[in-house]
Protein backbone atom coordinates (compact mmCIF):
# COMPACT_ATOMS: atom_id res chain seq x y z
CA UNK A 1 -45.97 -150.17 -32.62
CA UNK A 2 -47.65 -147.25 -31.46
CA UNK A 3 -46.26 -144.72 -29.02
CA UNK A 4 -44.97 -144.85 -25.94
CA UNK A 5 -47.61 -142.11 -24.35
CA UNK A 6 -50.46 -142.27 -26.52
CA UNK A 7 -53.49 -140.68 -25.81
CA UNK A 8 -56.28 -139.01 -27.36
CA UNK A 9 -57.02 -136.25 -24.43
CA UNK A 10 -55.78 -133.16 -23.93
CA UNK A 11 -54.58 -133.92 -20.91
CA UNK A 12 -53.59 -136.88 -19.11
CA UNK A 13 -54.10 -137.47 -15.63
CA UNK A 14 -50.78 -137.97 -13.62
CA UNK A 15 -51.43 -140.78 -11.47
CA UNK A 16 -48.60 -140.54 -8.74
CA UNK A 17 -49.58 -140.04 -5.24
CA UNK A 18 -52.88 -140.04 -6.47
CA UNK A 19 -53.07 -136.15 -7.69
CA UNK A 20 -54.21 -135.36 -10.99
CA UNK A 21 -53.42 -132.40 -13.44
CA UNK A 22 -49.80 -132.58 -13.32
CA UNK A 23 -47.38 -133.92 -15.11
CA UNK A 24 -48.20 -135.08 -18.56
CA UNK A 25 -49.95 -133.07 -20.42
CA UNK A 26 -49.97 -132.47 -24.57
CA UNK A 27 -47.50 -131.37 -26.54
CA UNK A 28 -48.88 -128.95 -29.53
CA UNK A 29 -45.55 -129.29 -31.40
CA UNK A 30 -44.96 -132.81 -30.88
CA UNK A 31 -46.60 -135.66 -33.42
CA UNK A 32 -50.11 -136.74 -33.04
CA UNK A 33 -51.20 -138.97 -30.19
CA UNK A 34 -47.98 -138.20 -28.67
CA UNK A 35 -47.20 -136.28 -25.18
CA UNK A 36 -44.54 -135.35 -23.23
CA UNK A 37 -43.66 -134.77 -19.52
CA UNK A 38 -44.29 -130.64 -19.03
CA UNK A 39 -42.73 -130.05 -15.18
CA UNK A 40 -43.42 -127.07 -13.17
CA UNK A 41 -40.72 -125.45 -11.72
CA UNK A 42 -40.94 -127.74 -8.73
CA UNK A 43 -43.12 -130.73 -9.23
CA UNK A 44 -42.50 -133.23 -6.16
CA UNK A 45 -45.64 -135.06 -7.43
CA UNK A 46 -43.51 -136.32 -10.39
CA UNK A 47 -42.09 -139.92 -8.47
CA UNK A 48 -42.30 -140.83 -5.15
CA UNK A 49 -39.69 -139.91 -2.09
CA UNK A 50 -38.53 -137.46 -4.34
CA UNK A 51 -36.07 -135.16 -2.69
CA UNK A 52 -34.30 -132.78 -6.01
CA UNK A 53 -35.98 -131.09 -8.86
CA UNK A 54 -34.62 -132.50 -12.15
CA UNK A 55 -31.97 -129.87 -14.44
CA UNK A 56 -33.20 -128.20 -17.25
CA UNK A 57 -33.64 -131.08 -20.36
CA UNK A 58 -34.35 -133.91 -18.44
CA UNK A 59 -37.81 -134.70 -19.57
CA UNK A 60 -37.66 -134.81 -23.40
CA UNK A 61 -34.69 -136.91 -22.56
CA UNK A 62 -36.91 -139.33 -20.78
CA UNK A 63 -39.75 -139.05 -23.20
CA UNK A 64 -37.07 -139.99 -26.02
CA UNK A 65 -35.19 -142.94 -24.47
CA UNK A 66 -38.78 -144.33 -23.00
CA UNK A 67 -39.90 -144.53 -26.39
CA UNK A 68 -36.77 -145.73 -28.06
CA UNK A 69 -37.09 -148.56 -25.40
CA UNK A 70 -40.52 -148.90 -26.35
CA UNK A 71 -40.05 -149.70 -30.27
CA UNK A 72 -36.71 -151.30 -30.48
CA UNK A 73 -36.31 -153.47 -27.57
CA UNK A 74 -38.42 -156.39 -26.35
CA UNK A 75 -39.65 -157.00 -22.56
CA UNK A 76 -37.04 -160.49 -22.61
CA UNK A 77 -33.34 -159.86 -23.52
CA UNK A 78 -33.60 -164.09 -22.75
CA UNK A 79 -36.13 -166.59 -21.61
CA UNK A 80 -35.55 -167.17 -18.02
CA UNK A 81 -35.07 -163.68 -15.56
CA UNK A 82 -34.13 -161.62 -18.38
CA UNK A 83 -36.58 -158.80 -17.76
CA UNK A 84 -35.79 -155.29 -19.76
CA UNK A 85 -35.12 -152.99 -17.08
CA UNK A 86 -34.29 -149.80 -18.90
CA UNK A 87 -37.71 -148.16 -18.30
CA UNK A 88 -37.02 -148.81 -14.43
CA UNK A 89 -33.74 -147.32 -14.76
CA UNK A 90 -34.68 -144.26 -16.22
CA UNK A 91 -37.46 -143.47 -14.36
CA UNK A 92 -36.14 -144.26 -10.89
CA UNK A 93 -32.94 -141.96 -12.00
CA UNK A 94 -36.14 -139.49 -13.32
CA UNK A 95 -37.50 -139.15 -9.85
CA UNK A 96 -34.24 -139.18 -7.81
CA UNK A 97 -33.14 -135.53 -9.67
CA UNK A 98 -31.20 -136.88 -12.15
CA UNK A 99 -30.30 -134.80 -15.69
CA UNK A 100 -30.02 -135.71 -19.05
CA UNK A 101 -26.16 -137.32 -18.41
CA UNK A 102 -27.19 -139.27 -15.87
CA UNK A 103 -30.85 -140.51 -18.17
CA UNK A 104 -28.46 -141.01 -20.75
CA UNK A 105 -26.22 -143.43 -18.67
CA UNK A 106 -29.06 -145.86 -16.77
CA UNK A 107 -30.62 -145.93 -20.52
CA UNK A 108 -26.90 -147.57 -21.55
CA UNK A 109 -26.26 -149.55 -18.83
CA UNK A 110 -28.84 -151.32 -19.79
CA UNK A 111 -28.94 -151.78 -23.67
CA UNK A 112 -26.17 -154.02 -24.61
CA UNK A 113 -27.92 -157.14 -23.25
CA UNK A 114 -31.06 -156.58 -25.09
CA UNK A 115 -32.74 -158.06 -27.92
CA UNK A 116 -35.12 -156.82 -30.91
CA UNK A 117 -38.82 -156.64 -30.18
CA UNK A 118 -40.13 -159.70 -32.42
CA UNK A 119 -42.52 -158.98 -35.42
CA UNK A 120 -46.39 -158.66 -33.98
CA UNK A 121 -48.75 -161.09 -36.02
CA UNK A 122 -52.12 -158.57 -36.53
CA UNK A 123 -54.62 -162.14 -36.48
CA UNK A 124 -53.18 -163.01 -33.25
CA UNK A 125 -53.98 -159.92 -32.02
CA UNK A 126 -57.38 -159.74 -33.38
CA UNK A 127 -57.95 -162.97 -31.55
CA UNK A 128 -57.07 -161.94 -28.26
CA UNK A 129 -60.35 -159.76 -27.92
CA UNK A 130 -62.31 -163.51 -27.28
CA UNK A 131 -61.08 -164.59 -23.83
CA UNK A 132 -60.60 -168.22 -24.38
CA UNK A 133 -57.84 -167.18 -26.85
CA UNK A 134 -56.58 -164.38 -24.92
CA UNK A 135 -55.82 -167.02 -22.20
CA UNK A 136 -54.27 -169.60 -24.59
CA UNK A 137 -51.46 -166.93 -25.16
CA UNK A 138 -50.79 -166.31 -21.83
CA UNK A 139 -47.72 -167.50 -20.44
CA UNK A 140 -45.60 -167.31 -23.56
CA UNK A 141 -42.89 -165.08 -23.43
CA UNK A 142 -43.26 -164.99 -27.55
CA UNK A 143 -46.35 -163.45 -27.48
CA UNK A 144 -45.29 -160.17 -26.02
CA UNK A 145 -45.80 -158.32 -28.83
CA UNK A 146 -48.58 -159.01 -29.63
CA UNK A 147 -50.52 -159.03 -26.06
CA UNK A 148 -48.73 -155.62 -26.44
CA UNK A 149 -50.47 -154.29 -29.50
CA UNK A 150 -53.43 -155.50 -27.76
CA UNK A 151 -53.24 -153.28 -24.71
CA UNK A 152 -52.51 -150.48 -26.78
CA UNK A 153 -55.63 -151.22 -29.13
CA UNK A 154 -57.58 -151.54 -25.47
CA UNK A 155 -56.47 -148.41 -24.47
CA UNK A 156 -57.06 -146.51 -27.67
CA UNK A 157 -60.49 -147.87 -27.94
CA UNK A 158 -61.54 -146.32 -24.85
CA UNK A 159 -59.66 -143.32 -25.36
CA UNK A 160 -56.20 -143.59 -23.58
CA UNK A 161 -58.27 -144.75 -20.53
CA UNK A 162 -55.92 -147.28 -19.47
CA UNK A 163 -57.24 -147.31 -15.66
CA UNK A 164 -60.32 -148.43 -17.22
CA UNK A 165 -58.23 -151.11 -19.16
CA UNK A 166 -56.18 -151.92 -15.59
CA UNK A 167 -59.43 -152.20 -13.89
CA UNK A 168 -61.31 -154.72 -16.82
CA UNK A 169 -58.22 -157.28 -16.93
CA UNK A 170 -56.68 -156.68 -13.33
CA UNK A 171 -59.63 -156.02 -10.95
CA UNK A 172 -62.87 -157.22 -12.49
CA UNK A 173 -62.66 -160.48 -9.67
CA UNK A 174 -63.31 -162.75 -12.74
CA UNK A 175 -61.39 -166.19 -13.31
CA UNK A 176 -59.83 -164.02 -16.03
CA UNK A 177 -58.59 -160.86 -14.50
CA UNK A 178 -57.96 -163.07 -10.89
CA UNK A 179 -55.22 -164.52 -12.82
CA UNK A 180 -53.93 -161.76 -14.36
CA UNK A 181 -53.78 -160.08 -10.84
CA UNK A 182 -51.73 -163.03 -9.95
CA UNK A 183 -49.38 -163.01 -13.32
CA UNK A 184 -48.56 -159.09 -12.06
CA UNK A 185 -46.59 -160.71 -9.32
CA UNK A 186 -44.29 -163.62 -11.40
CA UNK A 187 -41.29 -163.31 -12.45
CA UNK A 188 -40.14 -161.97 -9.45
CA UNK A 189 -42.42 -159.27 -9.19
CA UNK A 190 -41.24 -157.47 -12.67
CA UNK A 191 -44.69 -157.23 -14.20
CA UNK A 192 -45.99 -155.41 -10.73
CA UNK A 193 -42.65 -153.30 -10.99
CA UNK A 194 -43.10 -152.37 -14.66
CA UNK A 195 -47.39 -151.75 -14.65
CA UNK A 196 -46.69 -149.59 -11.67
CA UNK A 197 -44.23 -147.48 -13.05
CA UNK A 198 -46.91 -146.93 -15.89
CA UNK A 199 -49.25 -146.11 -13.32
CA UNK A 200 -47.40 -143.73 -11.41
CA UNK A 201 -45.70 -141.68 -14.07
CA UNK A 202 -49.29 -142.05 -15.88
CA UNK A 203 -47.60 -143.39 -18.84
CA UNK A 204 -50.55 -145.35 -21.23
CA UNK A 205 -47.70 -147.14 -23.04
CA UNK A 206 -45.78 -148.21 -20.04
CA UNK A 207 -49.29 -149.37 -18.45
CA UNK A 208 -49.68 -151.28 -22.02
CA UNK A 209 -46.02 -153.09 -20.98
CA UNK A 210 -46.38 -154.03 -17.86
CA UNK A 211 -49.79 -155.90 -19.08
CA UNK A 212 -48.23 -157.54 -21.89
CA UNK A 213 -45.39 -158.61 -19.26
CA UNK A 214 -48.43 -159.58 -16.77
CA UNK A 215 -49.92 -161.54 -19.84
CA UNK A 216 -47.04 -162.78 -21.30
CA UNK A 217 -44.59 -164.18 -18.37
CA UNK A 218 -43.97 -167.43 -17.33
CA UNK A 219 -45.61 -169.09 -14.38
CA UNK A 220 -44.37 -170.16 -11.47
CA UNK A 221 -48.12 -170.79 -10.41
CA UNK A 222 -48.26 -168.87 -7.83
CA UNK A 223 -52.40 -168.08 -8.51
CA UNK A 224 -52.45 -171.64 -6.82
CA UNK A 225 -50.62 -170.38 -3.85
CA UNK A 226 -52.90 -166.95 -3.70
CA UNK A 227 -56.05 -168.82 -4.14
CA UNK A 228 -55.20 -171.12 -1.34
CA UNK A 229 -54.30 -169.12 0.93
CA UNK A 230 -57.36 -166.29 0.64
CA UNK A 231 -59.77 -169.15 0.98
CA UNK A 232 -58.34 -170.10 4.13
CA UNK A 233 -58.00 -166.65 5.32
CA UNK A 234 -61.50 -166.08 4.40
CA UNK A 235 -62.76 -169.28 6.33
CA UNK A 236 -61.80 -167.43 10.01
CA UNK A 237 -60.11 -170.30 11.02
CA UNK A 238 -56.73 -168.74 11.13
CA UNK A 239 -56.04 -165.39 13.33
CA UNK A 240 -54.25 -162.44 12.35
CA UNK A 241 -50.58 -162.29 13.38
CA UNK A 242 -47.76 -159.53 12.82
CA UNK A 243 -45.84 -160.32 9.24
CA UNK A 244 -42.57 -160.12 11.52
CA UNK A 245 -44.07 -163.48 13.25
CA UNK A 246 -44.96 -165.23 10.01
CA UNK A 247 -41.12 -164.62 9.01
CA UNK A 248 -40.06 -166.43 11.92
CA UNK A 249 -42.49 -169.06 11.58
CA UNK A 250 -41.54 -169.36 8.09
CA UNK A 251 -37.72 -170.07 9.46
CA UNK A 252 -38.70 -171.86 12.01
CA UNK A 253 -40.53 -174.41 9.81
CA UNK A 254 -38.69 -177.58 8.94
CA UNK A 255 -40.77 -178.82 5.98
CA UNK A 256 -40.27 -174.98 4.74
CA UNK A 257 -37.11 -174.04 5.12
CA UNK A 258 -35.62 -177.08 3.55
CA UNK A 259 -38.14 -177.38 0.67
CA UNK A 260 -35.90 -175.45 -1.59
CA UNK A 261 -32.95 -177.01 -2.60
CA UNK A 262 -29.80 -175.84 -4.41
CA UNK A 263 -30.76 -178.45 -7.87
CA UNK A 264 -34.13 -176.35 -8.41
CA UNK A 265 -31.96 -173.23 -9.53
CA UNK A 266 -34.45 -170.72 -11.21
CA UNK A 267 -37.24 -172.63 -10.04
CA UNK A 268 -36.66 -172.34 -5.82
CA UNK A 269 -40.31 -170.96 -5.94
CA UNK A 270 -42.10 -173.04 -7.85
CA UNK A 271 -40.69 -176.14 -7.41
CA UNK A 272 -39.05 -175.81 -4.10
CA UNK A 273 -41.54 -174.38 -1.48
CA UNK A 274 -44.55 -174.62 -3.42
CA UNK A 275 -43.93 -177.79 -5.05
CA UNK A 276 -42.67 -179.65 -1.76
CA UNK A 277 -44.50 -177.13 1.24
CA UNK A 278 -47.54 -175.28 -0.35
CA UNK A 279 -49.50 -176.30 2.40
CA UNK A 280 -47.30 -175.60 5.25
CA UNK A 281 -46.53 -172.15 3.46
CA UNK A 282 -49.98 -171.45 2.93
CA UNK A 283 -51.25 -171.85 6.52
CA UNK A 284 -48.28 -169.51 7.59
CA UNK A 285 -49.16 -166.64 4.83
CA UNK A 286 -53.30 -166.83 5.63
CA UNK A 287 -52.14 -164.85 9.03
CA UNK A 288 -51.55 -161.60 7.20
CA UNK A 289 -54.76 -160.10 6.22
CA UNK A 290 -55.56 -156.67 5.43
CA UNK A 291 -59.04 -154.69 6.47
CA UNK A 292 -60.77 -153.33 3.30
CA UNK A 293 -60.14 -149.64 5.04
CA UNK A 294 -57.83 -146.71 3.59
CA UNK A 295 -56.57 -147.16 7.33
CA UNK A 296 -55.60 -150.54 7.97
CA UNK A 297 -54.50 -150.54 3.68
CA UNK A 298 -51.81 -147.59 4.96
CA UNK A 299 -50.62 -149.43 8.38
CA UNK A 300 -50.14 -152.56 6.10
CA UNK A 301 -48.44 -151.54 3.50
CA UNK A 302 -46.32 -150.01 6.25
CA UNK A 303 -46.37 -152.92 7.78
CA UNK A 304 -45.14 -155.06 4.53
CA UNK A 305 -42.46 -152.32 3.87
CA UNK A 306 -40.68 -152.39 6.62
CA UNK A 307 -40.74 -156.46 6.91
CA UNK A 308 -39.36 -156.62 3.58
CA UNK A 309 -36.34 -154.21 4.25
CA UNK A 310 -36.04 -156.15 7.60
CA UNK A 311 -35.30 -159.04 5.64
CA UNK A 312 -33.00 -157.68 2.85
CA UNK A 313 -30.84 -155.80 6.12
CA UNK A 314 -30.67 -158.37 8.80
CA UNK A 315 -29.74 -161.60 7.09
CA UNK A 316 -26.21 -161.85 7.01
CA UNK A 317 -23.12 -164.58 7.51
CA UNK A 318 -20.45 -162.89 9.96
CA UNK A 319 -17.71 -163.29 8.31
CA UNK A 320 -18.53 -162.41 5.23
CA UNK A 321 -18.63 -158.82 3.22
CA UNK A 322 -22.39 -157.01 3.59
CA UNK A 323 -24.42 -158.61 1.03
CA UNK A 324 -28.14 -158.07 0.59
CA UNK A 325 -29.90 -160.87 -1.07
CA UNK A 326 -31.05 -160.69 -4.80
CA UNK A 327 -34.09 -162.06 -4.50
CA UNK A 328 -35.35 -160.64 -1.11
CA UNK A 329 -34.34 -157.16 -2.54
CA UNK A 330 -37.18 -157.47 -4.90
CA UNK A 331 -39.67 -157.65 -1.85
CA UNK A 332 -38.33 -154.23 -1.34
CA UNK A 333 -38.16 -152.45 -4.88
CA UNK A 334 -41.74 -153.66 -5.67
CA UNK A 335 -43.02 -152.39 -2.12
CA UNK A 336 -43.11 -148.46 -3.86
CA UNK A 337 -45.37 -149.66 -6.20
CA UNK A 338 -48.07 -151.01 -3.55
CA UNK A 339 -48.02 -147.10 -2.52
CA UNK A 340 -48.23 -146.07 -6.13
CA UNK A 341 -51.26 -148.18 -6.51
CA UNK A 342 -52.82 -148.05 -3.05
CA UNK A 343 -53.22 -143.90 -3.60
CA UNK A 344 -55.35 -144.59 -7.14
CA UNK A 345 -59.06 -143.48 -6.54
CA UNK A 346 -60.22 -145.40 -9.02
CA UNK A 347 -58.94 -148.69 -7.49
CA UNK A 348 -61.76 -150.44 -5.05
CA UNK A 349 -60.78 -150.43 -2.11
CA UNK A 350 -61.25 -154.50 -1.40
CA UNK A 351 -58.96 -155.00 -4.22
CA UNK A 352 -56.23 -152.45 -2.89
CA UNK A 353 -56.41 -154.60 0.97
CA UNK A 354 -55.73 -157.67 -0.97
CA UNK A 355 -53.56 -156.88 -3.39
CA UNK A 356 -51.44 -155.65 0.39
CA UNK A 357 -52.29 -159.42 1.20
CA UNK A 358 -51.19 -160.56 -2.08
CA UNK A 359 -47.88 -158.85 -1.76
CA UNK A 360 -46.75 -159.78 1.69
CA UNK A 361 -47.62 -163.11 1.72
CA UNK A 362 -45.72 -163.61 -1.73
CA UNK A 363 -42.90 -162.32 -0.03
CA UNK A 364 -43.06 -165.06 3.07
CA UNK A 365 -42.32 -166.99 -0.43
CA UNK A 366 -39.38 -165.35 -1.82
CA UNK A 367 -37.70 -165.34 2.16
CA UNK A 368 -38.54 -169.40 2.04
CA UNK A 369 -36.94 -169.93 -1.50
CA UNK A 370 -33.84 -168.04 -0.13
CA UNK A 371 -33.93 -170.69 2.81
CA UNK A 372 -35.38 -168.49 5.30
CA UNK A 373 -31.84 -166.82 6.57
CA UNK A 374 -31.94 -165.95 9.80
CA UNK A 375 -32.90 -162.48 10.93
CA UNK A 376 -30.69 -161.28 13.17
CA UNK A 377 -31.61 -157.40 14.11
CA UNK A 378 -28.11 -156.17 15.56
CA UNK A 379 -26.99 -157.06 11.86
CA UNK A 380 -28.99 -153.79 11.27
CA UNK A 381 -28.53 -151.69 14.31
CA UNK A 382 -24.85 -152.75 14.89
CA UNK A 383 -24.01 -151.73 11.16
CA UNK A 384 -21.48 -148.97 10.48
CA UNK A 385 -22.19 -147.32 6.97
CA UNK A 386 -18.43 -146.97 4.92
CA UNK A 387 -18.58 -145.90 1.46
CA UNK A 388 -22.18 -143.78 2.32
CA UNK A 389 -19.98 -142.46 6.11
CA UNK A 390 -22.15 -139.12 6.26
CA UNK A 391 -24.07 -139.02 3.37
CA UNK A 392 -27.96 -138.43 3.65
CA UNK A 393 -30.55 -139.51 0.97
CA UNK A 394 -30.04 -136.28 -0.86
CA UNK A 395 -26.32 -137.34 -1.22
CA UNK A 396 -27.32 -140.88 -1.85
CA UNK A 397 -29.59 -139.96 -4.41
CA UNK A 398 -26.83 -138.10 -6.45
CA UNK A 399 -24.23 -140.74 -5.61
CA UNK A 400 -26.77 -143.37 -7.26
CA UNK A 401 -27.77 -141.01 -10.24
CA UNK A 402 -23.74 -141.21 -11.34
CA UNK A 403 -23.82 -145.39 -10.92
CA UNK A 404 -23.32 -147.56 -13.45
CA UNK A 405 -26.03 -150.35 -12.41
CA UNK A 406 -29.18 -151.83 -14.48
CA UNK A 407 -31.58 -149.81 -11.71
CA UNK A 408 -31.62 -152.68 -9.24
CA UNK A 409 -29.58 -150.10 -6.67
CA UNK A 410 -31.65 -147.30 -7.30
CA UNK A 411 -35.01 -148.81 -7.02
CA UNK A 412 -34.24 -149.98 -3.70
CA UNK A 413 -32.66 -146.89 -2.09
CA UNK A 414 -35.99 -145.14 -3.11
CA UNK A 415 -38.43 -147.54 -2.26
CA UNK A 416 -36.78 -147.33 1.16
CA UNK A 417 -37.39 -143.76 1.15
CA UNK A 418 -40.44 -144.20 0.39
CA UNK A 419 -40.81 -147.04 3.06
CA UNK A 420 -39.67 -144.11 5.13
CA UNK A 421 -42.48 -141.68 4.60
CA UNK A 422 -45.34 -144.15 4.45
CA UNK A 423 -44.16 -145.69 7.83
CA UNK A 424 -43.61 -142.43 9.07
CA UNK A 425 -47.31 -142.05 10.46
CA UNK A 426 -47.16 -145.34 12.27
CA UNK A 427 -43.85 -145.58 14.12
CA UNK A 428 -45.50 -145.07 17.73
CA UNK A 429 -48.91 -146.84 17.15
CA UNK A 430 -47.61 -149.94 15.68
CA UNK A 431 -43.87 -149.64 16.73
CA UNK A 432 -44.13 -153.85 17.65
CA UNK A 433 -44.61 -154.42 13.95
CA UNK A 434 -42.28 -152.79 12.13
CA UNK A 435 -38.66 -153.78 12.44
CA UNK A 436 -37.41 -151.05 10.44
CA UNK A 437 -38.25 -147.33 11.53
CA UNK A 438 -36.44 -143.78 12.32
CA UNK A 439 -32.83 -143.78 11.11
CA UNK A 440 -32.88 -147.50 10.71
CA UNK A 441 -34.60 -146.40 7.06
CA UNK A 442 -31.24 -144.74 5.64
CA UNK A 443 -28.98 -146.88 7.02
CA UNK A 444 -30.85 -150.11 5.33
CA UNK A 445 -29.92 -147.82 2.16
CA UNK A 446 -26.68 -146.92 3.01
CA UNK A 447 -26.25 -150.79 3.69
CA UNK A 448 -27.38 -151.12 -0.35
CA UNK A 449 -25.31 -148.29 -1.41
CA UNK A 450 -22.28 -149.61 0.29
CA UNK A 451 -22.28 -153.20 -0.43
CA UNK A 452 -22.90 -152.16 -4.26
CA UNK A 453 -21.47 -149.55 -5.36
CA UNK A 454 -17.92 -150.85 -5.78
CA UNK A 455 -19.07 -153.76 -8.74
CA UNK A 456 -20.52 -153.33 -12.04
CA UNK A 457 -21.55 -156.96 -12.25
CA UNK A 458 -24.19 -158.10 -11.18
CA UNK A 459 -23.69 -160.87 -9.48
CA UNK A 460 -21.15 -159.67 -7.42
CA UNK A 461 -23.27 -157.10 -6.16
CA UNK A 462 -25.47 -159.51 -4.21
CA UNK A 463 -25.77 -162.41 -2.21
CA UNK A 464 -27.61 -165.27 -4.54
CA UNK A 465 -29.50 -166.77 -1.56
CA UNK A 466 -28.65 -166.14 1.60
CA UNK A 467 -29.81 -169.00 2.97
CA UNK A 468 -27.57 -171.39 1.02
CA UNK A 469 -24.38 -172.08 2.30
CA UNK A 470 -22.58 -172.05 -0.49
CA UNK A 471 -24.00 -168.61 -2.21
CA UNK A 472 -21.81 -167.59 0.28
CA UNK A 473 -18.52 -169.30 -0.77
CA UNK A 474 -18.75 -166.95 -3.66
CA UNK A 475 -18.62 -163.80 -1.29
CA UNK A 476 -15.31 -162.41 -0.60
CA UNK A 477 -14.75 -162.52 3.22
CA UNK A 478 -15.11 -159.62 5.38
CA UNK A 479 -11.60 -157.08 5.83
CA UNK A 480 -11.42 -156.14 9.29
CA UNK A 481 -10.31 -152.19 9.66
C-alpha cells in the first residue's frame, strides 16, 4: 500500500477554505513520495472553526498515526455501520488545538474494534481501469482494497492530482461518476465525511479512502431517490420552499412518518421510507433547490446547517435525559464538509448547488427514518447547559480534545462552529430560515457536550431514533435539580 500523502510535487496545495500554499508541503528528510504537515506559527487555515494553535509535535504525530491507520487497518471493522473512524478522530482533535497526548488518545479510542486491511489482488485492480468492471466491484465492502490501490494508481498517474481524480469519478455528470456522487452520501454519510477530510487537509491518500469507501459501500439506493427527485425539481412543477417547511411536511406526512418501522433495523432508509414512501418523500425533498451562484450555494449551505442542528437540538421526549439522535447527528457532522467542498475552485459551480441539494434533501431522509420527531424549538431555547455551565467553544474544544469518544462528539461540536461562521453572514437577511443562529450555535454544542460526555459507550451516548417510542425506554429518565 502506498503512502498515506503521496505525491510527486514539491508542494501540495492545501485545500481548506479554499487557500493554497499552506500546509503540506515536502519533507527533504522524510522517504520518497512522502510529506508531512509543516505549520506556521499560526496557521488557522489548517481545519475549519479552528479557534487554538496546535503544541509543539503535533503534526508528525498526525502524519504517523494517519499513516499507521492507512496500512494496517481496513475502512470496515464489520459489515454493517462499522466505518473506521480513526482518521476523523484525529483530524477533528488536529484542528480543535489538540497535542500529541490528546492525537495519541482519539487514535486509541478507536483501534481496538478494528480489523486488518485484507490482501489487495493486483488483476482486480488492473481491471478496474475498464468501467464496466470498475462498476461490477462497486458495492462490495471486500473490494476496498483494491478500489483503494486503484485511487492511489489514479492519483499517481496524474501526478498526485487527486482533484483531477475527484473531478473524473465524482463530477464528470456521467452515469458513472452520477453514481459515485451518490455512493459519497451512503452509509450514513461516512464516504462524504471521510473524502472531505482528504480534501480539506489536502491529504492524496485520505482523498484515495474516502473513494474506495464511495466505491466500495453498500447501497441503500439512494441514487434512485436523488435521481427522482432532481428530475422533478428540474421539471418546474414544484416551487421552492424553506428546508424548515419540508421538515414539517416531512412530519406531518402520514404515509412518511410511519414508513419506517422498528423490524427494518439497519435498513430504516432503504427499506422503510424509500421502500414504502419514495414518492411521497420525493415530492417533499424537490422543494429545496439551490441556484448555481457562489451566493445562493453560501445562503444554502447556511440554510442546510442550521436545519440539521435544528433537528439534532429540538427533538426531545420531556421526561427523559437530553439525548441527541444518532442518526440525525450525522446531518450535522457531514454539514462541515459541504463548506470544505463548496470553497474548492476547481469544483463547477452547478455541481457544488447540487451537491447543497443532494445533501439537504438526504437529510429530509435520515429525519423520516428516525420517524420524523417532533421539533419543538423551546427544547432549544428553554435549555440550560450543565456539565458545559460557562464554558465557551475555546473551553469546549479542550474539554473534547481530553474525551474518550470514537470522534462522533467532536465532529459535531465543530461542525457547529463552523455552522456558526458560515451562517454568520446571513442571520438578518434570511433570519425566517434558519432555526439555529446567535448563541443558539454553542448552546446546540453545549447540548452535545453535555448529554455525552459522561459515557464511553456508545450507545448510551445517544438517542437510537428519536422518533421510536421505545429508543426511548432505553434512556434513563430525566433527574430534576
Amino acid at each position: 500500500m502506498g503512502s498515506l500523502i503521496e505525491s510527486s510535487t514539491t508542494e501540495v496545495l492545501y485545500a481548506a477554505a479554499g487557500l493554497s500554499g499552506k500546509g503540506f508541503v515536502q519533507d527533504d528528510n522524510a522517504p520518497p513520495n512522502t510529506i508531512r504537515l509543516q505549520p506556521a506559527a499560526f496557521d488557522d487555515t489548517l481545519g475549519l472553526a479552528r479557534i487554538d494553535a496546535n503544541p509543539a509535535g503535533s503534526v508528525d504525530i498526525v502524519a504517523q498515526l494517519l499513516q499507521k491507520n492507512h496500512e494496517k487497518w481496513h475502512m470496515y471493522f464489520r459489515d454493517v455501520a462499522g466505518h473506521n473512524h480513526i482518521p476523523h478522530a484525529i483530524l477533528s482533535t488536529f484542528a480543535m488545538g489538540g497535542g500529541p497526548q490528546e492525537l495519541h488518545r482519539a487514535y486509541d479510542d478507536g483501534e481496538s474494534i478494528q480489523r486488518p486491511m485484507p490482501p489487495v489482488s493486483l488483476p482486480t485492480v488492473q481491471e478496474m481501469s475498464d468501467p464496466l468492471k470498475f462498476r461490477e466491484r462497486m458495492h462490495i465492502l471486500d473490494q476496498y482494497p483494491n478500489f483503494l490501490a486503484f485511487f492511489e494508481q489514479e492519483i499517481a498517474a496524474k501526478g498526485g492530482d487527486w482533484q483531477a481524480v475527484v473531478l473524473e469519478h465524482c463530477f464528470k455528470r456521467t452515469p458513472l461518476s452520477d453514481l459515485m456522487m451518490a455512493q459519497l452520501f451512503e452509509g450514513l454519510y461516512h464516504p462524504f465525511i471521510h473524502l472531505g477530510f482528504g480534501v480539506e487537509f489536502g491529504l492524496s491518500g485520505l482523498v484515495a479512502e474516502g473513494l474506495a469507501q464511495t466505491a466500495s459501500h453498500d447501497p441503500m439506493y439512494i441514487d434512485v431517490f436523488f435521481q427522482k427527485a432532481e428530475k422533478l425539481a428540474q421539471a418546474g412543477s414544484v416551487a421552492r420552499q424553506p428546508l424548515m417547511d419540508m421538515y414539517r411536511q416531512t412530519r406531518a406526512n402520514d404515509v412518511i412518518r410511519t414508513a419506517p418501522r422498528m423490524p427494518d433495523g439497519p435498513w430504516k432508509v432503504r427499506d422503510g421510507v424509500l421502500g414504502r414512501a419514495m414518492d411521497e418523500i420525493v415530492r417533499v425533498a424537490a422543494q429545496f433547490q439551490v441556484d448555481p451562484t457562489e451566493e445562493d450555494v453560501e445562503r444554502a449551505t447556511a440554510e442546510m446547517i442550521s436545519c440539521a442542528a435544528w433537528s439534532c437540538a429540538a427533538s426531545h421526549k420531556p421526561g427523559k435525559e437530553r439525548k441527541i439522535d444518532f442518526f440525525l447527528m450525522h446531518a450535522v457532522t457531514s454539514s462541515i464538509f459541504v463548506t470544505v467542498l463548496a470553497r474548492q475552485s476547481w469544483i463547477p459551480i452547478a455541481d457544488k448547488a447540487r451537491m447543497v441539494e443532494w445533501k439537504a434533501r438526504l437529510d429530509l431522509v435520515w429525519y423520516a427514518a428516525s420517524a420524523a420527531p417532533e421539533l419543538r424549538h423551546e427544547f432549544i431555547v428553554d435549555y440550560e447547559p450543565t456539565l458545559s455551565k460557562g464554558m465557551g467553544w475555546p473551553q469546549l474544544y479542550q474539554a473534547l480534545n481530553r474525551h474518550h469518544d470514537d470522534g462522533h462528539v467532536a465532529k459535531f461540536v465543530r461542525a457547529i462552529k463552523n455552522g456558526q461562521e458560515v451562517a454568520a453572514p446571513f442571520e438578518q437577511s434570511h433570519a425566517s430560515s434558519l432555526p439555529i443562529k446567535g448563541d443558539l450555535w454553542l448552546k446546540v454544542a453545549q447540548l452535545c457536550y453535555d448529554s455525552t460526555v459522561m459515557y464511553v459507550e456508545g450507545e448510551k451516548k445517544w438517542v437510537w431514533g428519536a422518533g421510536f417510542e421505545p429508543m426511548w425506554a432505553k434512556v434513563r429518565d430525566e433527574v430534576k435539580v
